[in-house]
N, C-alpha and C. Protein backbone atom coordinates (compact mmCIF):
# COMPACT_ATOMS: atom_id res chain seq x y z
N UNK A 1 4.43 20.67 -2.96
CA UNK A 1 4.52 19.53 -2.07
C UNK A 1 5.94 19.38 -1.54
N UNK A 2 6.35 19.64 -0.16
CA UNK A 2 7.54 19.86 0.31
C UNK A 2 7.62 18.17 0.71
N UNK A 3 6.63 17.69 1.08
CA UNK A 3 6.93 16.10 1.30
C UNK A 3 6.91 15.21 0.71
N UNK A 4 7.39 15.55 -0.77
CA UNK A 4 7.53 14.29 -1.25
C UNK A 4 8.79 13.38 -1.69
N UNK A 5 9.65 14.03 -1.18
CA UNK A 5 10.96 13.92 -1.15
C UNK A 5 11.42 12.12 -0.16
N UNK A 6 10.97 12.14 0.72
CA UNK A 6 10.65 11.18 2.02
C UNK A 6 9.65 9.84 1.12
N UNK A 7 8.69 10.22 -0.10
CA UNK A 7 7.98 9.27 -0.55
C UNK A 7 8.99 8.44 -1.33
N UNK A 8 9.73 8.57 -1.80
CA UNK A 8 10.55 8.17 -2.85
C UNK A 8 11.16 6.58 -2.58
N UNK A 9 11.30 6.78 -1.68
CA UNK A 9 11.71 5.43 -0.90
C UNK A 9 11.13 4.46 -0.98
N UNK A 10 9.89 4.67 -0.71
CA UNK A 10 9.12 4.07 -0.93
C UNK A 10 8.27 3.82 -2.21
N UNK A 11 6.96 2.67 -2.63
CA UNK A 11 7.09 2.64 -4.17
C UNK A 11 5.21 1.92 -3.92
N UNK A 12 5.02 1.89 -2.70
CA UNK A 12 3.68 1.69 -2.18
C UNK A 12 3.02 1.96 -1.03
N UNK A 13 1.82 2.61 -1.14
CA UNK A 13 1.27 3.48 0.25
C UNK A 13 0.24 3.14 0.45
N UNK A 14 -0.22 2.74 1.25
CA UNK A 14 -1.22 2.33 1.87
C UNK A 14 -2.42 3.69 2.03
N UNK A 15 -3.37 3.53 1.48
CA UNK A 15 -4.34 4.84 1.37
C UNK A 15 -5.09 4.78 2.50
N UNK A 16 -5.47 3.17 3.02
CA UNK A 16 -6.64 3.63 4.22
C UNK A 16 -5.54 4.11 5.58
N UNK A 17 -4.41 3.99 6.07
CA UNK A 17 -3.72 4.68 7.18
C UNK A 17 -2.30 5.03 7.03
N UNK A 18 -2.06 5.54 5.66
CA UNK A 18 -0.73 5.74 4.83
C UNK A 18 0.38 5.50 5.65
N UNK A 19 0.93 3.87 5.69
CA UNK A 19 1.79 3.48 6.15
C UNK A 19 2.28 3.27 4.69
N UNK A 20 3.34 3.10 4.49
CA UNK A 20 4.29 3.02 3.06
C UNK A 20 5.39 1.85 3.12
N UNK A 21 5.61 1.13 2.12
CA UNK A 21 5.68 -0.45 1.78
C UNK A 21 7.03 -0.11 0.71
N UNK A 22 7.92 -0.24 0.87
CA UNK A 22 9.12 -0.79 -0.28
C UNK A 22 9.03 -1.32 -1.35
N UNK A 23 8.61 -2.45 -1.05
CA UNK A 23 7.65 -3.49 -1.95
C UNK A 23 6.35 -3.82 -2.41
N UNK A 24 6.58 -4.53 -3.35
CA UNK A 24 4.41 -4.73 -3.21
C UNK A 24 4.20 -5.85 -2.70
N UNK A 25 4.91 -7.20 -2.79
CA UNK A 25 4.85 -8.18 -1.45
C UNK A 25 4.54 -7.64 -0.40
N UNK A 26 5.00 -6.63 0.27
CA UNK A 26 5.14 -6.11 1.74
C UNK A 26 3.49 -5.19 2.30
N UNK A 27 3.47 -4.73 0.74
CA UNK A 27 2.41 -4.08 0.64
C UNK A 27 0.85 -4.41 0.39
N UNK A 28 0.76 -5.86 0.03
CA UNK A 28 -0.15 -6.70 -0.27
C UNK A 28 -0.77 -7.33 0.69
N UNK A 29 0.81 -8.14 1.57
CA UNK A 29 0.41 -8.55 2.96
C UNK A 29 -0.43 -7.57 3.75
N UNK A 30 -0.12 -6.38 3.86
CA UNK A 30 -0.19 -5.21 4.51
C UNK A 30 -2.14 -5.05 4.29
N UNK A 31 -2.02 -5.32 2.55
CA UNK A 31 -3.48 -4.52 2.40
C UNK A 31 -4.53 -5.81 2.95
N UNK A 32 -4.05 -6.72 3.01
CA UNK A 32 -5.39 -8.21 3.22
C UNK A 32 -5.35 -7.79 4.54
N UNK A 33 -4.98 -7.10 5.61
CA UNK A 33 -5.59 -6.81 7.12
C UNK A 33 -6.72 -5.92 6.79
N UNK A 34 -6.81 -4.59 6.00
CA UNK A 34 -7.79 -3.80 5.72
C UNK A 34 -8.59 -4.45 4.79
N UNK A 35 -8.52 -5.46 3.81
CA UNK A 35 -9.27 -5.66 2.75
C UNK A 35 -8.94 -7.57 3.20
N UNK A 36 -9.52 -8.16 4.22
CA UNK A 36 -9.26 -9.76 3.94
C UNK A 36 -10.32 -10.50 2.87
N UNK A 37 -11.06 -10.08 1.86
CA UNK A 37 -11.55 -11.12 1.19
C UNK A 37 -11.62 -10.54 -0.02
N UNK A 38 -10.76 -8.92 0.07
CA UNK A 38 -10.83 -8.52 -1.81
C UNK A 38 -9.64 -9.11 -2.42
N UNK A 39 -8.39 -9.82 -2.02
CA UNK A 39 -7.39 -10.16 -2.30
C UNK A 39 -7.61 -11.27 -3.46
N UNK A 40 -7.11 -11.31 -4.86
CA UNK A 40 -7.39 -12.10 -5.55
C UNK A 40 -8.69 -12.05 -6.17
N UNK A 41 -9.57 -10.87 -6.10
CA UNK A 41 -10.75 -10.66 -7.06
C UNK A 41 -10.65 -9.52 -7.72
N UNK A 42 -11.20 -9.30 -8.67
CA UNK A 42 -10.91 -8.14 -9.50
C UNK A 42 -12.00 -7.35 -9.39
N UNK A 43 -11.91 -6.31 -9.67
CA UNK A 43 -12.98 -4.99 -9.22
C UNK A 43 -13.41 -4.37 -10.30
N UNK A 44 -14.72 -4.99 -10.88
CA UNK A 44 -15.71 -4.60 -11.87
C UNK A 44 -16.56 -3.41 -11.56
């Protein structure tokens, strides 16, 4: 994997259109546009 060098920076990736997040605040906001009503439920 020659690209993972560039991931490092980052510390969260977005799987459905791998945009990549610094944070997980940043990254949370990010995921409730793809996911608005799994936020705050847990996945049994």
């Amino acid at each position: 994997m020659n690209n993972s060098s560039w991931v490092r920076k980052y510390d969260y990736l977005c799987e459905e259109c791998g945009m990549a997040f610094a944070s997980f605040q940043e990254y949370l906001e990010h995921h409730k546009l793809h996911h608005p009503k799994s936020i705050g439920t847990a996945i049994t």
